[in-house]
Protein backbone atom coordinates (compact mmCIF):
# COMPACT_ATOMS: atom_id res chain seq x y z
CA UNK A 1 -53.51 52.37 -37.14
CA UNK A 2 -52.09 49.48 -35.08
CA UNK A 3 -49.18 47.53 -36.49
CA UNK A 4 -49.90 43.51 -35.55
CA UNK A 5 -46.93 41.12 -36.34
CA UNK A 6 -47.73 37.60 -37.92
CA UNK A 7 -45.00 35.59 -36.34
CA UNK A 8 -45.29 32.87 -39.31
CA UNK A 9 -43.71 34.98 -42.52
CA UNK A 10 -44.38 31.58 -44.71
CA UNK A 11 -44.49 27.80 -44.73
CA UNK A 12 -40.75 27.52 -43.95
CA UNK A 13 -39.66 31.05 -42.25
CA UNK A 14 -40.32 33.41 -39.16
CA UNK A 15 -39.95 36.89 -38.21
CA UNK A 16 -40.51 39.36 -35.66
CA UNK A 17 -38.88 42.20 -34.13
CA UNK A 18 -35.29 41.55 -34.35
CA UNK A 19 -35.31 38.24 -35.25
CA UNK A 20 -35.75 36.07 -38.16
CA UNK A 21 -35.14 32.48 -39.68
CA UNK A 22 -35.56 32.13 -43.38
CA UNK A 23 -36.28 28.59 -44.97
CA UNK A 24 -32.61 27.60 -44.92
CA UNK A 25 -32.42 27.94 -41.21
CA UNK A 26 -30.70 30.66 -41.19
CA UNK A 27 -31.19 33.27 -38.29
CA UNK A 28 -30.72 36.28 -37.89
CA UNK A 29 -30.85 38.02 -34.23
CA UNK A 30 -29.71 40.49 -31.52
CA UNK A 31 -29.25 38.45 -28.88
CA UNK A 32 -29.76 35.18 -28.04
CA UNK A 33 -29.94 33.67 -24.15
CA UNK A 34 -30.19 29.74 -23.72
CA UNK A 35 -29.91 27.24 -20.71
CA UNK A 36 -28.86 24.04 -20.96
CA UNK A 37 -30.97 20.98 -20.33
CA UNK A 38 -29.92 17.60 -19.09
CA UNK A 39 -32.88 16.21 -17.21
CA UNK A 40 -31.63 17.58 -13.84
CA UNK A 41 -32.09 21.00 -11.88
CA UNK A 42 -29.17 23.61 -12.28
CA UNK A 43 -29.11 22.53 -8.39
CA UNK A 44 -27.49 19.25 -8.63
CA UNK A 45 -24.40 21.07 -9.73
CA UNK A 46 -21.31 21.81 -7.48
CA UNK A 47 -20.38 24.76 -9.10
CA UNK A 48 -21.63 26.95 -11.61
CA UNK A 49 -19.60 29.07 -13.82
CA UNK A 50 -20.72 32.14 -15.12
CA UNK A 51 -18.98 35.52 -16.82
CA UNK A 52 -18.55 38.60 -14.94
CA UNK A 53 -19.46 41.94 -16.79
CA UNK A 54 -16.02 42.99 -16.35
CA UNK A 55 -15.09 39.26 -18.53
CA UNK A 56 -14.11 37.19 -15.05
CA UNK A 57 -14.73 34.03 -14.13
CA UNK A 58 -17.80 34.63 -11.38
CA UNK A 59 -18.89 31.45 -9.29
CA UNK A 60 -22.63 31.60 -8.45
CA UNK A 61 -22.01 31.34 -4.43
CA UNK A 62 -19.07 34.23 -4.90
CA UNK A 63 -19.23 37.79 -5.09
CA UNK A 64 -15.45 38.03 -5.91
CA UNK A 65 -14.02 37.44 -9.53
CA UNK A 66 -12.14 34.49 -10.12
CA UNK A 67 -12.60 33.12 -6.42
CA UNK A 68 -10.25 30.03 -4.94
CA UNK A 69 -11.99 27.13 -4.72
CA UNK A 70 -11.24 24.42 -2.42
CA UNK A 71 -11.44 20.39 -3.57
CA UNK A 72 -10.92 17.42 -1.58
CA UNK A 73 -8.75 14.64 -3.31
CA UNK A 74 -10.74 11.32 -4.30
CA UNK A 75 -13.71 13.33 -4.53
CA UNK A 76 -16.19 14.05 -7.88
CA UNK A 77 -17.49 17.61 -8.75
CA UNK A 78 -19.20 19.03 -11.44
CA UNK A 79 -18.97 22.69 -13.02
CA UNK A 80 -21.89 24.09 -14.92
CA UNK A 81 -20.56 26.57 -17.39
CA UNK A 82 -22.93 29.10 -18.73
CA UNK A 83 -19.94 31.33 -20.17
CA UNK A 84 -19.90 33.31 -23.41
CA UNK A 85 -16.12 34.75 -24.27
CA UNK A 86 -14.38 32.55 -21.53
CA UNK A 87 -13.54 29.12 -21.52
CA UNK A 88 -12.74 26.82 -19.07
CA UNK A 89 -9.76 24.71 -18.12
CA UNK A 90 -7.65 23.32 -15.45
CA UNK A 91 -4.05 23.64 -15.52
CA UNK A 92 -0.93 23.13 -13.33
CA UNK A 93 -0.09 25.89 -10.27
CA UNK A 94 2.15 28.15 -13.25
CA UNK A 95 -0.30 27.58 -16.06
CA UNK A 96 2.39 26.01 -18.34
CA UNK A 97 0.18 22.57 -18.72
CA UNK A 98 -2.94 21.15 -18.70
CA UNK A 99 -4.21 19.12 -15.88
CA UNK A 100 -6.27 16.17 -18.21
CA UNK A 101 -6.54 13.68 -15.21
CA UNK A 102 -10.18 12.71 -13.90
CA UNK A 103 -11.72 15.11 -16.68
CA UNK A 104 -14.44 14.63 -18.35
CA UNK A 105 -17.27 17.02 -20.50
CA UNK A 106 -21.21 16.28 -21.48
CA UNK A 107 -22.78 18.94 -23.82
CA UNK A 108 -26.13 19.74 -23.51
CA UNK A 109 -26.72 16.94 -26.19
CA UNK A 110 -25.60 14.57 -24.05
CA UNK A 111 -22.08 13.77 -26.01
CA UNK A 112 -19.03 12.99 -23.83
CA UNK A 113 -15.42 13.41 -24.28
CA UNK A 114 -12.38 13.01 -21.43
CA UNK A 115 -9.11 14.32 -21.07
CA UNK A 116 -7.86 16.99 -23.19
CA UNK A 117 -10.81 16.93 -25.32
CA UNK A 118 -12.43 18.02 -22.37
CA UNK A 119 -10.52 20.95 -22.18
CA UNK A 120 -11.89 24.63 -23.35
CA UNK A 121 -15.20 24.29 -22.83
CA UNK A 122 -17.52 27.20 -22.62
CA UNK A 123 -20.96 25.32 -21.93
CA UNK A 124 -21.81 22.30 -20.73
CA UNK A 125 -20.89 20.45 -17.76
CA UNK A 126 -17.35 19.65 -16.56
CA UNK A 127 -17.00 16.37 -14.70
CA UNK A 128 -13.59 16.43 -12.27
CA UNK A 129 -12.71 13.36 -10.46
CA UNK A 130 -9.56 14.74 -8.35
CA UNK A 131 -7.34 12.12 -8.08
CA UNK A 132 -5.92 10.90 -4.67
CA UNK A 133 -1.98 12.18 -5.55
CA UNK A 134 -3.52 15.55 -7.59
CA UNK A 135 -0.95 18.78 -6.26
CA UNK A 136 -1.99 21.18 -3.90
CA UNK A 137 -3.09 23.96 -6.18
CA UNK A 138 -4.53 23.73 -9.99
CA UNK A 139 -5.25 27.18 -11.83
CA UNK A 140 -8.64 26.83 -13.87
CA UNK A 141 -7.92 29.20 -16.73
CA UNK A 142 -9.10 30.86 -20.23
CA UNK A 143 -7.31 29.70 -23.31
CA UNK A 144 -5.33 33.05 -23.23
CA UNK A 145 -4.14 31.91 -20.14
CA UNK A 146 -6.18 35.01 -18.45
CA UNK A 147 -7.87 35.15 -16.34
CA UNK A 148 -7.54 32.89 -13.75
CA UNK A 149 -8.73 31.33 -10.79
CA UNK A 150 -6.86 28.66 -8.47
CA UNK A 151 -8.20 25.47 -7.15
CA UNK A 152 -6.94 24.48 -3.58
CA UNK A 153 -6.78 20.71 -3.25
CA UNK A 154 -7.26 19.12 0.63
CA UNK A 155 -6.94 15.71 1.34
CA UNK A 156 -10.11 14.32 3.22
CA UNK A 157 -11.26 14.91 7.02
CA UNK A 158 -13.32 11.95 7.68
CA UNK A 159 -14.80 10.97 11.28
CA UNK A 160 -17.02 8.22 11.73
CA UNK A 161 -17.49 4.89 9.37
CA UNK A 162 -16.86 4.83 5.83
CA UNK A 163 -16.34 2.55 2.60
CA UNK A 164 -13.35 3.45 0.45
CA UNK A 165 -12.32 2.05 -3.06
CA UNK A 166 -8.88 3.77 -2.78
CA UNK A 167 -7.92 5.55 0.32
CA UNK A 168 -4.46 6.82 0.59
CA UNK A 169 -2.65 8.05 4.12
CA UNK A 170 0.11 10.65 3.66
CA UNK A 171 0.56 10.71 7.79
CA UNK A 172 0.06 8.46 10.58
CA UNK A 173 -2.71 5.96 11.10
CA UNK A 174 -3.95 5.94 14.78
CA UNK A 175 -6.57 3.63 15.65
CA UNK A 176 -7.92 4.17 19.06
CA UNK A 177 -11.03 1.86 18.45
CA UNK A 178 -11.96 -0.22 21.73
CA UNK A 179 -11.55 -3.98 21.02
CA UNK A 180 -11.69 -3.07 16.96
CA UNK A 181 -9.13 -4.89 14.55
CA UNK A 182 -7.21 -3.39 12.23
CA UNK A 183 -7.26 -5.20 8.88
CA UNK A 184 -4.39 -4.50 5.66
CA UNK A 185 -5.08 -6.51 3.49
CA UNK A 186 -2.47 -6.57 0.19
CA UNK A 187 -2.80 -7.14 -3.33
CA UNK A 188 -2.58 -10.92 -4.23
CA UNK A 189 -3.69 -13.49 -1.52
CA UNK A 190 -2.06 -11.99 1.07
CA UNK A 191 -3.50 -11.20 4.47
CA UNK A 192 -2.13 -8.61 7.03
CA UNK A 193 -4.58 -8.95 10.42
CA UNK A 194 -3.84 -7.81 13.97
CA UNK A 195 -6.58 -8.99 16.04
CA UNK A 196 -7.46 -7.25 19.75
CA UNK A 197 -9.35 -9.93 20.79
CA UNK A 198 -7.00 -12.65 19.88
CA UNK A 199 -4.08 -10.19 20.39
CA UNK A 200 -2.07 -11.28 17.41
CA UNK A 201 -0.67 -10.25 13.95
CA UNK A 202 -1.15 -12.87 11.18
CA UNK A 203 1.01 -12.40 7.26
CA UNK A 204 3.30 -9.85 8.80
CA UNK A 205 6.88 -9.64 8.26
CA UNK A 206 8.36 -7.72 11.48
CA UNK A 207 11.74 -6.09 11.64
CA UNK A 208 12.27 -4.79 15.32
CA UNK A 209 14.93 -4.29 17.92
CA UNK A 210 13.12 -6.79 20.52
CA UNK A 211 10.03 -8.63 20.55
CA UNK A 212 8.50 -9.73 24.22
CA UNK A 213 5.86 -12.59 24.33
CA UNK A 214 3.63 -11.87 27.60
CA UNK A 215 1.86 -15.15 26.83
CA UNK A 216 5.20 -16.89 27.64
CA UNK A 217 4.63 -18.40 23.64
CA UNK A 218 6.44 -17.67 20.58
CA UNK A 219 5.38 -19.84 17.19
CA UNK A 220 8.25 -18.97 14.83
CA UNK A 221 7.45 -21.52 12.26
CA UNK A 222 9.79 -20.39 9.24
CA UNK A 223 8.92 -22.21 5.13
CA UNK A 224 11.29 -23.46 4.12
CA UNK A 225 13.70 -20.89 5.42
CA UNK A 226 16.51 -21.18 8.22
CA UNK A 227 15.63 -19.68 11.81
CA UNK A 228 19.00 -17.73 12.92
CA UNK A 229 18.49 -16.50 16.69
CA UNK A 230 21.14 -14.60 17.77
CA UNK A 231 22.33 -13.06 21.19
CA UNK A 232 24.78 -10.59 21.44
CA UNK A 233 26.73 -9.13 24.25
CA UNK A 234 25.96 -11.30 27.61
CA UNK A 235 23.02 -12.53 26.25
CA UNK A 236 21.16 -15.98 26.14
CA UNK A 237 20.15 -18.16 23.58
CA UNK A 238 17.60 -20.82 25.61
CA UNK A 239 15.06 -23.04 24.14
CA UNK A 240 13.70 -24.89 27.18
CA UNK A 241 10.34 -27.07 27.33
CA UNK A 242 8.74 -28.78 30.18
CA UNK A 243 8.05 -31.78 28.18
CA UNK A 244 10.98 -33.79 25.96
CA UNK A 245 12.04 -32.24 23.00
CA UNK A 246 14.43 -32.58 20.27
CA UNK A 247 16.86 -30.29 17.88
CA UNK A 248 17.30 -32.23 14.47
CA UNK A 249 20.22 -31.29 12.28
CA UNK A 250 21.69 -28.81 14.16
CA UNK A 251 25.57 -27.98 13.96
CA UNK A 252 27.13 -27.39 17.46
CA UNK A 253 30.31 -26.01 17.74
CA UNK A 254 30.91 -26.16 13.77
CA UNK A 255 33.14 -23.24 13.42
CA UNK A 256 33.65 -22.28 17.33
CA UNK A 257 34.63 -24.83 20.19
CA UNK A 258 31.23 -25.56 22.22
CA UNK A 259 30.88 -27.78 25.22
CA UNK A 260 27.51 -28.94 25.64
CA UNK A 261 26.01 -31.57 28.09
CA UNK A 262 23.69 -34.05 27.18
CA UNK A 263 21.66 -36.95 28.61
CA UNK A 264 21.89 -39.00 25.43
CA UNK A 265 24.18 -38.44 22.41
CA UNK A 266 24.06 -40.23 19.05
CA UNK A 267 26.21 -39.61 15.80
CA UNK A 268 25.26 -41.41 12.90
CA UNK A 269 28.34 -39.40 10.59
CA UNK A 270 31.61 -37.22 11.39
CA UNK A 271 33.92 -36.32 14.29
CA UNK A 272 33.86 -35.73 17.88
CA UNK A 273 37.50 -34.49 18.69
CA UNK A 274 38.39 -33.18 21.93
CA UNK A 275 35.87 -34.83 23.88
CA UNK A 276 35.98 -36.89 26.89
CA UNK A 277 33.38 -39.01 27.50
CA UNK A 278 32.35 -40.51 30.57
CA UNK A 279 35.86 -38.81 32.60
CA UNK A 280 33.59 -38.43 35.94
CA UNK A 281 30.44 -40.20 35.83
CA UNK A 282 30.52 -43.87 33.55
CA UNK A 283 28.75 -43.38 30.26
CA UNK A 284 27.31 -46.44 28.12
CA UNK A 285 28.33 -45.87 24.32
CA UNK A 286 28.10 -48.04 21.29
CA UNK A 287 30.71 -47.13 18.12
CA UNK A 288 31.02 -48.26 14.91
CA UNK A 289 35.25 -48.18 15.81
CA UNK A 290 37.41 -46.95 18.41
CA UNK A 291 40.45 -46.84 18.71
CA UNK A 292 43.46 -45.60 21.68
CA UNK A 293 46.92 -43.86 20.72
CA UNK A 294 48.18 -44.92 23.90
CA UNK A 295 48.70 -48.04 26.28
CA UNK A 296 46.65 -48.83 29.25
CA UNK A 297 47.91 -48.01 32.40
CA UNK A 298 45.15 -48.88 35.21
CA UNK A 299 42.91 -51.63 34.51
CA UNK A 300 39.96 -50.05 33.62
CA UNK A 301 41.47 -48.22 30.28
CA UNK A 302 40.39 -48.66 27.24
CA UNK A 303 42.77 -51.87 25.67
CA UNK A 304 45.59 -50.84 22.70
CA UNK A 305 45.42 -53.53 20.67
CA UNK A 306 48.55 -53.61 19.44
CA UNK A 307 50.00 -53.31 23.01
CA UNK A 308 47.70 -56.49 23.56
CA UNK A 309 48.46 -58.28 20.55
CA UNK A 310 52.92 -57.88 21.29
CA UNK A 311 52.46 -59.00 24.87
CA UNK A 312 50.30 -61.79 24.09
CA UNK A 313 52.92 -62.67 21.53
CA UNK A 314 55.87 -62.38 23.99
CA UNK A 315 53.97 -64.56 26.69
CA UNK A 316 53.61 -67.49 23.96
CA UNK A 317 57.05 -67.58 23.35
CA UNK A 318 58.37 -67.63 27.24
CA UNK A 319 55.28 -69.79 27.92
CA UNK A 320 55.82 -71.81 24.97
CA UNK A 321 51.72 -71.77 24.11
């Protein structure tokens, strides 16, 4: 006589063949195989998990155990786990510490935690953000600390155009575009910009052995801040313009003797010692005072007044005026 199985036992229970639920919710089975469901394909996933028969970590694309695994900094990925004795973690190279940066875990319910908490999981989906200054290699790991797989972490080979919240160069930056500019632009309001059409570099501070203008122009226009040009060796300072121009309180020969020629001189304050003024072509020159240490020989010198003032007295007495 053939045996048929009711699958409903009562109003609150179940059975059948090896497995049962009795009205508590209790159950009672040999085996039980899930997946987990978040409203996406297993597809989406970068990587999925699973356990080897031997107890390894097996990625789906591998046929090797505990396979390297190669990330790109500043990228996302996400891990499917579908593990049953395992769990999963990410650790430094040596497996001492945990790696909790850019971690983050959704159950199949849907409930999220980051960083540590995110740590150990045997389902679900693990969300890693690698950060842009992660190390080289990260071990992901069981709790026992075995076994273990490493992660290999690349920075990114990009060629062509791209948009980039954070992008961070650990070599050199060559930029071979034809007639492109090259903006930096800083945190705050500050604005780095070399042009190629206007062949210039705005907001820049430049240190540099020698700067040539082929233009024949230099704009050095300092806020309130002294400009200090210095030549060394045999070399010249020269500020020469076609038109008339003027150099405003400016010190010559301050703390070195200077000779300078000029078409017009004025002082308003202070000393001119040393000088001689109009010695081989007659100069014009107006003065608060003057005054000469020493008589006048020819009769173009410049009058002694007190030489004037005793002969003028001596000539009144023998002229009797």
């Amino acid at each position: 006589m053939a045996i048929t199985y009711n699958p409903f036992e009562s109003d609150h229970g179940f059975k059948g063949p090896g497995f049962s639920v009795d009205s508590s919710g209790n159950i009672v089975a040999r085996s039980i195989s899930f997946s987990i469901e978040q409203g996406v394909d297993a597809g989406v996933y970068d990587f999925t998990l699973s356990q080897s028969p031997g107890g390894q970590f097996r990625e789906t694309e591998e046929i090797q155990d505990n396979p390297q695994i190669t990330l790109i900094r500043g990228t996302t990925y996400t891990f499917l786990l579908t593990l049953t004795s395992l769990s999963f973690s990410i650790a430094n190279e040596a497996g001492s510490a945990l790696y909790n940066t850019g971690l983050k875990h959704t159950s199949g319910e849907g409930v999220e935690t980051t960083g540590s908490a995110a740590q150990g999981r045997i389902t679900g989906v693990v969300t890693f953000d690698v950060p842009v200054d992660a190390p080289s290699t990260l071990r992901y790991t069981n709790n026992s600390g075995v076994p273990f797989g490493y992660f290999s972490i690349v920075d990114p080979v990009i060629t062509g155009s791209g948009a980039f919240t954070t992008l961070t160069v650990a070599g050199n930056i060559n930029a071979i575009g034809n007639g492109a500019d090259i903006r930096l632009q800083p945190t705050g309001d500050g604005t780095v910009n070399i042009s190629a059409s206007s062949g210039s570099v705005a907001g820049l501070t430049i240190n540099s052995p020698s700067i040539t203008s082929t233009s024949g122009l230099v704009d050095i226009r300092p806020l309130n801040a002294n400009l200090t040009l210095i030549a060394r060796g045999t070399g010249l300072v020269t500020i020469d313009s076609a038109v008339t121009g003027s150099l405003n309180n400016i010190t010559i020969g301050n703390t070195a003797p200077a000779a300078g020629s000029f078409t017009a001189l004025s002082a308003t304050s202070g000393n001119i010692n040393g000088v001689i003024i109009g010695a081989t072509t007659p100069a014009a020159g107006t003065f608060t005072t003057i005054s000469t240490t020493t008589n006048p020989v020819n009769g173009t010198d410049l009058t002694n007044k007190n030489y004037v003032d005793a002969n003028a007295i001596a000539f009144a007495i023998a002229l009797g005026s």
